[in-house]
Protein backbone atom coordinates (compact mmCIF):
# COMPACT_ATOMS: atom_id res chain seq x y z
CA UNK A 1 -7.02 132.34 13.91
CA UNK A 2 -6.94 128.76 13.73
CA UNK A 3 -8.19 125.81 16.31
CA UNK A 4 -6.19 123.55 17.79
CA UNK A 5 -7.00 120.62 20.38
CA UNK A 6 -3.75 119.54 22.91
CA UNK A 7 -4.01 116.04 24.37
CA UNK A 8 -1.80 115.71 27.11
CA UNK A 9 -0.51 112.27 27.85
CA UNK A 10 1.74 110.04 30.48
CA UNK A 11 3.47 106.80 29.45
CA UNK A 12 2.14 103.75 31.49
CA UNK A 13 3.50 99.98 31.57
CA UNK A 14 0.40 97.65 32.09
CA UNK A 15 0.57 94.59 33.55
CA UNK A 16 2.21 92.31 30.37
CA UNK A 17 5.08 95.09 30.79
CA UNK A 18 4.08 96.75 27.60
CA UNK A 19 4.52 100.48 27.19
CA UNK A 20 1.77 102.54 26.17
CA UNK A 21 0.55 106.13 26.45
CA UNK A 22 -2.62 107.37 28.90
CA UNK A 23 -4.31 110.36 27.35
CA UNK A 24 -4.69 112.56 30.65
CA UNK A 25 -6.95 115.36 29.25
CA UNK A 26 -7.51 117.06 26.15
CA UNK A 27 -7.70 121.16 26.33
CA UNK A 28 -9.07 122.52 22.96
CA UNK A 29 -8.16 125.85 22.16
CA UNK A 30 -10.87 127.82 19.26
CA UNK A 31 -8.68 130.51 18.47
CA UNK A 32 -4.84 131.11 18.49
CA UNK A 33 -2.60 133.00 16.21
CA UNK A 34 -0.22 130.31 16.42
CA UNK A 35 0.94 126.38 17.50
CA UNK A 36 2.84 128.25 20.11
CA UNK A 37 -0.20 130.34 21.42
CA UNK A 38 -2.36 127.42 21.32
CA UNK A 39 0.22 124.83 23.58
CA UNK A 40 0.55 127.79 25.95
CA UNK A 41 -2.78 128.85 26.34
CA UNK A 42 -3.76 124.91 26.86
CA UNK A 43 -0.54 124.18 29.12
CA UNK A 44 -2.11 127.18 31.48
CA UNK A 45 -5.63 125.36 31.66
CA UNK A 46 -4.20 122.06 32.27
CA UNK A 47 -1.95 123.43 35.49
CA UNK A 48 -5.27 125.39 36.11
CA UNK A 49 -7.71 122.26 36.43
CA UNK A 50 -5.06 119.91 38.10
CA UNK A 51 -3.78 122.34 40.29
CA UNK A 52 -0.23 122.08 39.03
CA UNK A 53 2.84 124.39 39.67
CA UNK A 54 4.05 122.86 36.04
CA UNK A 55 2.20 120.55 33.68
CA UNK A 56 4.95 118.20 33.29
CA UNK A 57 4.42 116.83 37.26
CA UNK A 58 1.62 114.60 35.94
CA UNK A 59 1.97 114.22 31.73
CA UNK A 60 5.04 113.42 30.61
CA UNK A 61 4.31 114.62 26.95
CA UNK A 62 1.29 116.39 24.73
CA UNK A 63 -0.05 116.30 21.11
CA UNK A 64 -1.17 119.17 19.08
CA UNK A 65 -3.68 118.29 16.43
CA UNK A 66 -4.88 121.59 14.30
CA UNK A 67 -8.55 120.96 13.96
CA UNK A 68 -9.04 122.80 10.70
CA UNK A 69 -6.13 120.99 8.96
CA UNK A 70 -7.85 118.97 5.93
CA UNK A 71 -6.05 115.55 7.15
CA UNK A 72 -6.32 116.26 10.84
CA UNK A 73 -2.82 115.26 11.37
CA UNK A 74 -1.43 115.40 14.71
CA UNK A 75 2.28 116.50 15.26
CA UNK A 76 3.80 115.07 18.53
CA UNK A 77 4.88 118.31 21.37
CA UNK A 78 7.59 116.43 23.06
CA UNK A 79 9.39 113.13 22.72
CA UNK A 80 7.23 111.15 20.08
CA UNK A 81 5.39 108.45 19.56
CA UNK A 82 2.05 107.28 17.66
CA UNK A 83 -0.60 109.97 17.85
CA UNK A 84 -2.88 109.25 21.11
CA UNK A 85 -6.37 107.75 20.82
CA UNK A 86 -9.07 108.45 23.18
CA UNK A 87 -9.80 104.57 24.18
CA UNK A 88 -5.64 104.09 24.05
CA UNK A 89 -5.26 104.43 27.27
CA UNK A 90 -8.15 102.10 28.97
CA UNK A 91 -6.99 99.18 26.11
CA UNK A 92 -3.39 99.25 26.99
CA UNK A 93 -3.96 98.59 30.18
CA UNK A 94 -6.32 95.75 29.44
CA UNK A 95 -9.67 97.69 31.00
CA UNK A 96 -11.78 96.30 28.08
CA UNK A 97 -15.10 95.18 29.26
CA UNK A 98 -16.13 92.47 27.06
CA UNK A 99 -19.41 90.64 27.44
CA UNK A 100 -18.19 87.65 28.66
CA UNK A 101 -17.05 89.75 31.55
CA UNK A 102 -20.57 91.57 32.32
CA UNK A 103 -22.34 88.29 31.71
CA UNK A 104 -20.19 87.31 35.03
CA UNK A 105 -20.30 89.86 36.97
CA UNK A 106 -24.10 89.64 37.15
């Protein structure tokens, strides 16, 4: 049985009209027999805790990263891209809070 961790994601244009992808969740998955298993198992929990009919209504895509694999690669699920990082999402839509920024606000 391996483990496998499925980040589903949605493709978002910020502001600068720059294309980026918005990690929507992440559903990890400790033991599966198989990529397969593990995508369908996660697909089921995301529907579950959105309240979807079908996952693909709110993520466009997913990526599949076997946790026990020595690299830790991550293999895309649908049309590719870059793997996803967690703080991807907030950065490419320019939601960085920088000092300068708090120093202002208060």
């Amino acid at each position: 049985m391996m483990q496998y961790e499925v980040t589903f994601v949605r493709e978002v244009v910020n502001a600068y009209g720059k294309r980026c992808e918005m990690p929507l969740g992440t559903i990890s998955v400790r033991a599966a027999r198989s990529r397969e298993r593990a995508v369908a198992a996660a697909v089921k929990r995301f529907e579950r805790e959105h309240r979807l009919a079908r996952w693909d209504l709110l993520a466009q895509t997913y990526r599949l990263k076997d946790i026990e694999a020595e690299a830790g690669t991550e293999a895309p699920g649908l049309p590719g891209g870059l793997p996803v990082r967690r703080d991807q999402g907030a950065a490419c839509l320019g939601i960085e809070l920088s000092q300068h920024f708090l120093r202002r606000a208060s």
